[in-house]
PDB file of N, CA and C in Angstrom:
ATOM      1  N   UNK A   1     -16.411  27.932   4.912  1.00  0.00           N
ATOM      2  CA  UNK A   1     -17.031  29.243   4.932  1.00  0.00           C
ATOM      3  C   UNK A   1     -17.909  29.381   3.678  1.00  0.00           C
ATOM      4  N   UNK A   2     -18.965  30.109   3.916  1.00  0.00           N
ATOM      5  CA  UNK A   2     -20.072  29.738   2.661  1.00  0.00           C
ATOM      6  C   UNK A   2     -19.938  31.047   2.019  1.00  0.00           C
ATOM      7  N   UNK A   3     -20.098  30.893   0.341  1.00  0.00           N
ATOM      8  CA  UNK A   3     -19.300  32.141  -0.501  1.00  0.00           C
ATOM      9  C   UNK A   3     -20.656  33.084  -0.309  1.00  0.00           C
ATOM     10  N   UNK A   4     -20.405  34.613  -0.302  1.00  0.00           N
ATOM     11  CA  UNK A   4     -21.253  35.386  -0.007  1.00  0.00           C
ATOM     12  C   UNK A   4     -21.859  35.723  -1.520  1.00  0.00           C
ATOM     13  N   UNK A   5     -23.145  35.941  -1.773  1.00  0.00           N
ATOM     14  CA  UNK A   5     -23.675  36.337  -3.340  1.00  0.00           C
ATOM     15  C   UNK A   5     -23.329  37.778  -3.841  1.00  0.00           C
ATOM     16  N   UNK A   6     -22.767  37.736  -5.234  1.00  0.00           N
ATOM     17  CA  UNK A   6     -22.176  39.551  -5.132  1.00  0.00           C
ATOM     18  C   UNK A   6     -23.630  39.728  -6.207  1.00  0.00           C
ATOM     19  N   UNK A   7     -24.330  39.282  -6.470  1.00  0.00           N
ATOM     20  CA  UNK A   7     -25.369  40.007  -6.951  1.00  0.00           C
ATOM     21  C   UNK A   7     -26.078  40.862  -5.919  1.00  0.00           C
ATOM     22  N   UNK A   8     -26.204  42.242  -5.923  1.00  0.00           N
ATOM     23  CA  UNK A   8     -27.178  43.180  -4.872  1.00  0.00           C
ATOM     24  C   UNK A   8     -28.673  42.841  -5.022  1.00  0.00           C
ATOM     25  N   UNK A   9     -29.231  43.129  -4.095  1.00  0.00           N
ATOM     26  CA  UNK A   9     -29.942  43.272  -3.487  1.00  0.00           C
ATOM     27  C   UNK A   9     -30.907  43.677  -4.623  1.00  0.00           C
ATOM     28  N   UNK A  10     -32.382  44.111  -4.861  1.00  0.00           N
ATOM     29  CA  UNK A  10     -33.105  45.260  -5.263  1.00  0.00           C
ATOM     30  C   UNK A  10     -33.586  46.533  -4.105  1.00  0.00           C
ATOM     31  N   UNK A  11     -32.901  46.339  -3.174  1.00  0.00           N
ATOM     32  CA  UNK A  11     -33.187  47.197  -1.799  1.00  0.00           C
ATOM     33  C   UNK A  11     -32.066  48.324  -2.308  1.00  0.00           C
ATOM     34  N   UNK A  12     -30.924  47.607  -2.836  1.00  0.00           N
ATOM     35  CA  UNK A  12     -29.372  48.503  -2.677  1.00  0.00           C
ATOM     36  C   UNK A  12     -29.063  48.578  -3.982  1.00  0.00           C
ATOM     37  N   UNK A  13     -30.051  48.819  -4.858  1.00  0.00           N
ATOM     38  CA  UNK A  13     -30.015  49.179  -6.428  1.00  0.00           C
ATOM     39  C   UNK A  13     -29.871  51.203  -6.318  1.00  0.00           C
ATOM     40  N   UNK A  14     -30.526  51.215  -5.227  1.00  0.00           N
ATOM     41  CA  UNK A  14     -30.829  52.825  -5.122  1.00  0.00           C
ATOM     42  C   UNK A  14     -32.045  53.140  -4.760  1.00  0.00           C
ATOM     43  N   UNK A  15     -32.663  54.278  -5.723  1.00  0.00           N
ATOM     44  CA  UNK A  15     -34.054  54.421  -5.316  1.00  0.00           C
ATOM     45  C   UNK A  15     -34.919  53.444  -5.960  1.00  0.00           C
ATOM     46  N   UNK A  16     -35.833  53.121  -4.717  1.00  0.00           N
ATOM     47  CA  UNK A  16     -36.756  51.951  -5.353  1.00  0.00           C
ATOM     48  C   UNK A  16     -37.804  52.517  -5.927  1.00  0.00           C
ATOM     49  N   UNK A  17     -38.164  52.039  -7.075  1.00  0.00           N
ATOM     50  CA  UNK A  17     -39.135  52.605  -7.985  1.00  0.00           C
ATOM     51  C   UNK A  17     -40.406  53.155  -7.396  1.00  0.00           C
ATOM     52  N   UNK A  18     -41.496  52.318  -6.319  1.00  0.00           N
ATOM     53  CA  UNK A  18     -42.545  52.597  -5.371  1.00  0.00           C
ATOM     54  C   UNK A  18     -42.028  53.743  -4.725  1.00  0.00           C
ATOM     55  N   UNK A  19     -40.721  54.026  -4.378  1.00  0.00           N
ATOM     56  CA  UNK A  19     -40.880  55.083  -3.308  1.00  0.00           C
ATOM     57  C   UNK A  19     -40.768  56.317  -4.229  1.00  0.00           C
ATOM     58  N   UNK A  20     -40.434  56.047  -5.070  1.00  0.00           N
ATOM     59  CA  UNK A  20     -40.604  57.653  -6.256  1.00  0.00           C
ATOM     60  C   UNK A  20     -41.633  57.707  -6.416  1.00  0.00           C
ATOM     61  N   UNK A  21     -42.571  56.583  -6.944  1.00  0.00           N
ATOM     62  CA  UNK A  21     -43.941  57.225  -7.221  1.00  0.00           C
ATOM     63  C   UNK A  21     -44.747  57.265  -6.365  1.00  0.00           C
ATOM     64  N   UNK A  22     -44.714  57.079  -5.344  1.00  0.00           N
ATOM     65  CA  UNK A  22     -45.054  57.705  -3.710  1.00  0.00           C
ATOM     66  C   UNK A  22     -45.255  59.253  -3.059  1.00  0.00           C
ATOM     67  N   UNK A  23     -43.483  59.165  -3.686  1.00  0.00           N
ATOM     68  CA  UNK A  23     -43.169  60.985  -3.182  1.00  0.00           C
ATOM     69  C   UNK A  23     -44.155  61.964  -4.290  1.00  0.00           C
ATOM     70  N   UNK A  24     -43.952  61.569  -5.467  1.00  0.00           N
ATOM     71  CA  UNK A  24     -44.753  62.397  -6.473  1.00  0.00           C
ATOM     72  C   UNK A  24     -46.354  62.217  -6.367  1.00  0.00           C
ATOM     73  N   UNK A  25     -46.616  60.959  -6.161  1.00  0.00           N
ATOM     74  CA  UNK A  25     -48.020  61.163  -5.321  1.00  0.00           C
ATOM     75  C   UNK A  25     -48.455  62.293  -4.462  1.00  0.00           C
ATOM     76  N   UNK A  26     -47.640  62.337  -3.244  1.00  0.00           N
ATOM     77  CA  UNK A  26     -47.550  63.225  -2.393  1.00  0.00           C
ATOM     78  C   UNK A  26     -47.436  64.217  -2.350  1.00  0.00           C
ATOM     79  N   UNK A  27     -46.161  64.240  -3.286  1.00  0.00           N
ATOM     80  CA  UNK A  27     -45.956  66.066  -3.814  1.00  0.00           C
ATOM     81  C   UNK A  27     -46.945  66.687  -4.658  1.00  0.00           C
ATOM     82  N   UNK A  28     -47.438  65.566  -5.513  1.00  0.00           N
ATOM     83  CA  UNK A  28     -48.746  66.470  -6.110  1.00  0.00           C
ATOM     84  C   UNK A  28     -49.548  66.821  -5.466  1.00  0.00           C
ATOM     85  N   UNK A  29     -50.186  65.927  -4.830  1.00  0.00           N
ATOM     86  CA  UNK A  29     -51.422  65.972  -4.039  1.00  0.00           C
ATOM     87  C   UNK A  29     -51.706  67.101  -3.171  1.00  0.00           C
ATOM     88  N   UNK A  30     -49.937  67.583  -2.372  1.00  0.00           N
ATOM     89  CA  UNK A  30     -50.011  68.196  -1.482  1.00  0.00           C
ATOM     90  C   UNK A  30     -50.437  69.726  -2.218  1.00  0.00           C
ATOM     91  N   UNK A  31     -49.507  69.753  -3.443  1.00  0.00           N
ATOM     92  CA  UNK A  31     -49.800  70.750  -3.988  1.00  0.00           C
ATOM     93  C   UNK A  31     -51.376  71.473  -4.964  1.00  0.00           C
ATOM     94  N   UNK A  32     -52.200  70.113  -4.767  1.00  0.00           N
ATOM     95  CA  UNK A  32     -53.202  70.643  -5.461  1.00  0.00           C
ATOM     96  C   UNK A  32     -54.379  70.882  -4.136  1.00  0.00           C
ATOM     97  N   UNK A  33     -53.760  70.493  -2.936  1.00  0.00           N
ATOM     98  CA  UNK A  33     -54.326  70.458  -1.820  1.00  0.00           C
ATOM     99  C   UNK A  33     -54.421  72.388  -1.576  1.00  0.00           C
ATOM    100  N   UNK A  34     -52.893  72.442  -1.790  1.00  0.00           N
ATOM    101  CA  UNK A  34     -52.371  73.996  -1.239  1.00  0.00           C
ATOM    102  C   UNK A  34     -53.153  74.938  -2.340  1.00  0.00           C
ATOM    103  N   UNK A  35     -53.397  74.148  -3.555  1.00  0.00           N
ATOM    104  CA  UNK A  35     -54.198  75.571  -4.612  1.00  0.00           C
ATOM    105  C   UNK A  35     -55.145  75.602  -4.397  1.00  0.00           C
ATOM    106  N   UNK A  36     -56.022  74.235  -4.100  1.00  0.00           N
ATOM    107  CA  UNK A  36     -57.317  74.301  -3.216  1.00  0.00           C
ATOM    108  C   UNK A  36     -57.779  75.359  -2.698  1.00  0.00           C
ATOM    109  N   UNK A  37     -56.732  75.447  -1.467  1.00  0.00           N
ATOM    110  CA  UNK A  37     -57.131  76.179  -0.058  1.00  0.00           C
ATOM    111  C   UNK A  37     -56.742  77.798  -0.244  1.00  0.00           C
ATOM    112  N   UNK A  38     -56.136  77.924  -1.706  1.00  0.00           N
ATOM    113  CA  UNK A  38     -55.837  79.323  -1.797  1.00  0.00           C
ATOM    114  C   UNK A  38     -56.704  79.527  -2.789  1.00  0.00           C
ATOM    115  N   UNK A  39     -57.222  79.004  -3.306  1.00  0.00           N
ATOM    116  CA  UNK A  39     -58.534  79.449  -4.092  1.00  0.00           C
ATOM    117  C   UNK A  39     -59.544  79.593  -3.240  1.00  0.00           C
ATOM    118  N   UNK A  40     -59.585  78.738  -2.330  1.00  0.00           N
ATOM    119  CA  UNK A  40     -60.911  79.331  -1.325  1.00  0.00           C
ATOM    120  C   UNK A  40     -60.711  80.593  -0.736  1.00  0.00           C
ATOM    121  N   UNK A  41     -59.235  81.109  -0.528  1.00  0.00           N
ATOM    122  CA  UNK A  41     -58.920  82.378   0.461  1.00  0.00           C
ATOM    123  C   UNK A  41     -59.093  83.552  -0.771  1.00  0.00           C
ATOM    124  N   UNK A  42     -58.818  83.400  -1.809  1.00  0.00           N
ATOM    125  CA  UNK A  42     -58.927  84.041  -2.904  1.00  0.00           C
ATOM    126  C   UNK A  42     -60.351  84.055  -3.431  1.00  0.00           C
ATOM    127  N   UNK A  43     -60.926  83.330  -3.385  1.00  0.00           N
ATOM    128  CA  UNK A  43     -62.489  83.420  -3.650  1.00  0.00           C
ATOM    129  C   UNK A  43     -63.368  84.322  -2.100  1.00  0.00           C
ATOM    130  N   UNK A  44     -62.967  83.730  -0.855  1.00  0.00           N
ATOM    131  CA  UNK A  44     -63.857  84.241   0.356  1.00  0.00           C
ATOM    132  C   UNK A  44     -63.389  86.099   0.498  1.00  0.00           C
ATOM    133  N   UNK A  45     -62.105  86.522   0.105  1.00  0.00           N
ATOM    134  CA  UNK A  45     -61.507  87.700   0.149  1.00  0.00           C
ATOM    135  C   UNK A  45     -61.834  88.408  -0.220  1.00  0.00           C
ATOM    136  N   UNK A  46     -62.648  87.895  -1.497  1.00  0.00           N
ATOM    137  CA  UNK A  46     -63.137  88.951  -2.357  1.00  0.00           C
ATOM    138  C   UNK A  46     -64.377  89.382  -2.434  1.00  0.00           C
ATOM    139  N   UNK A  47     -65.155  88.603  -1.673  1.00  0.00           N
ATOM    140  CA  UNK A  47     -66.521  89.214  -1.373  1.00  0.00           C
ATOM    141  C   UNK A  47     -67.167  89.696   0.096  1.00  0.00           C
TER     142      UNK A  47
END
């Protein structure tokens, strides 16, 4: 029977580093997306 490796993975370390700076990509983005579009409603509202 062949001995199994107990060193883990970098899959099963936890969070993988790329996918954090992914989400924060995203989360920013989305959010400068959303001030964007409320500055335009805030700018068109007012005149």
């Amino acid at each position: 029977m062949p001995a199994r490796p107990t060193a883990k993975s970098s899959q099963e370390d936890g969070f993988p580093k790329a996918l954090g700076v992914r989400l924060f990509v995203y989360l920013a983005g989305g959010h400068l997306l959303g001030a964007f579009l409320w500055l335009l409603f805030e700018l068109g509202g007012s005149g």
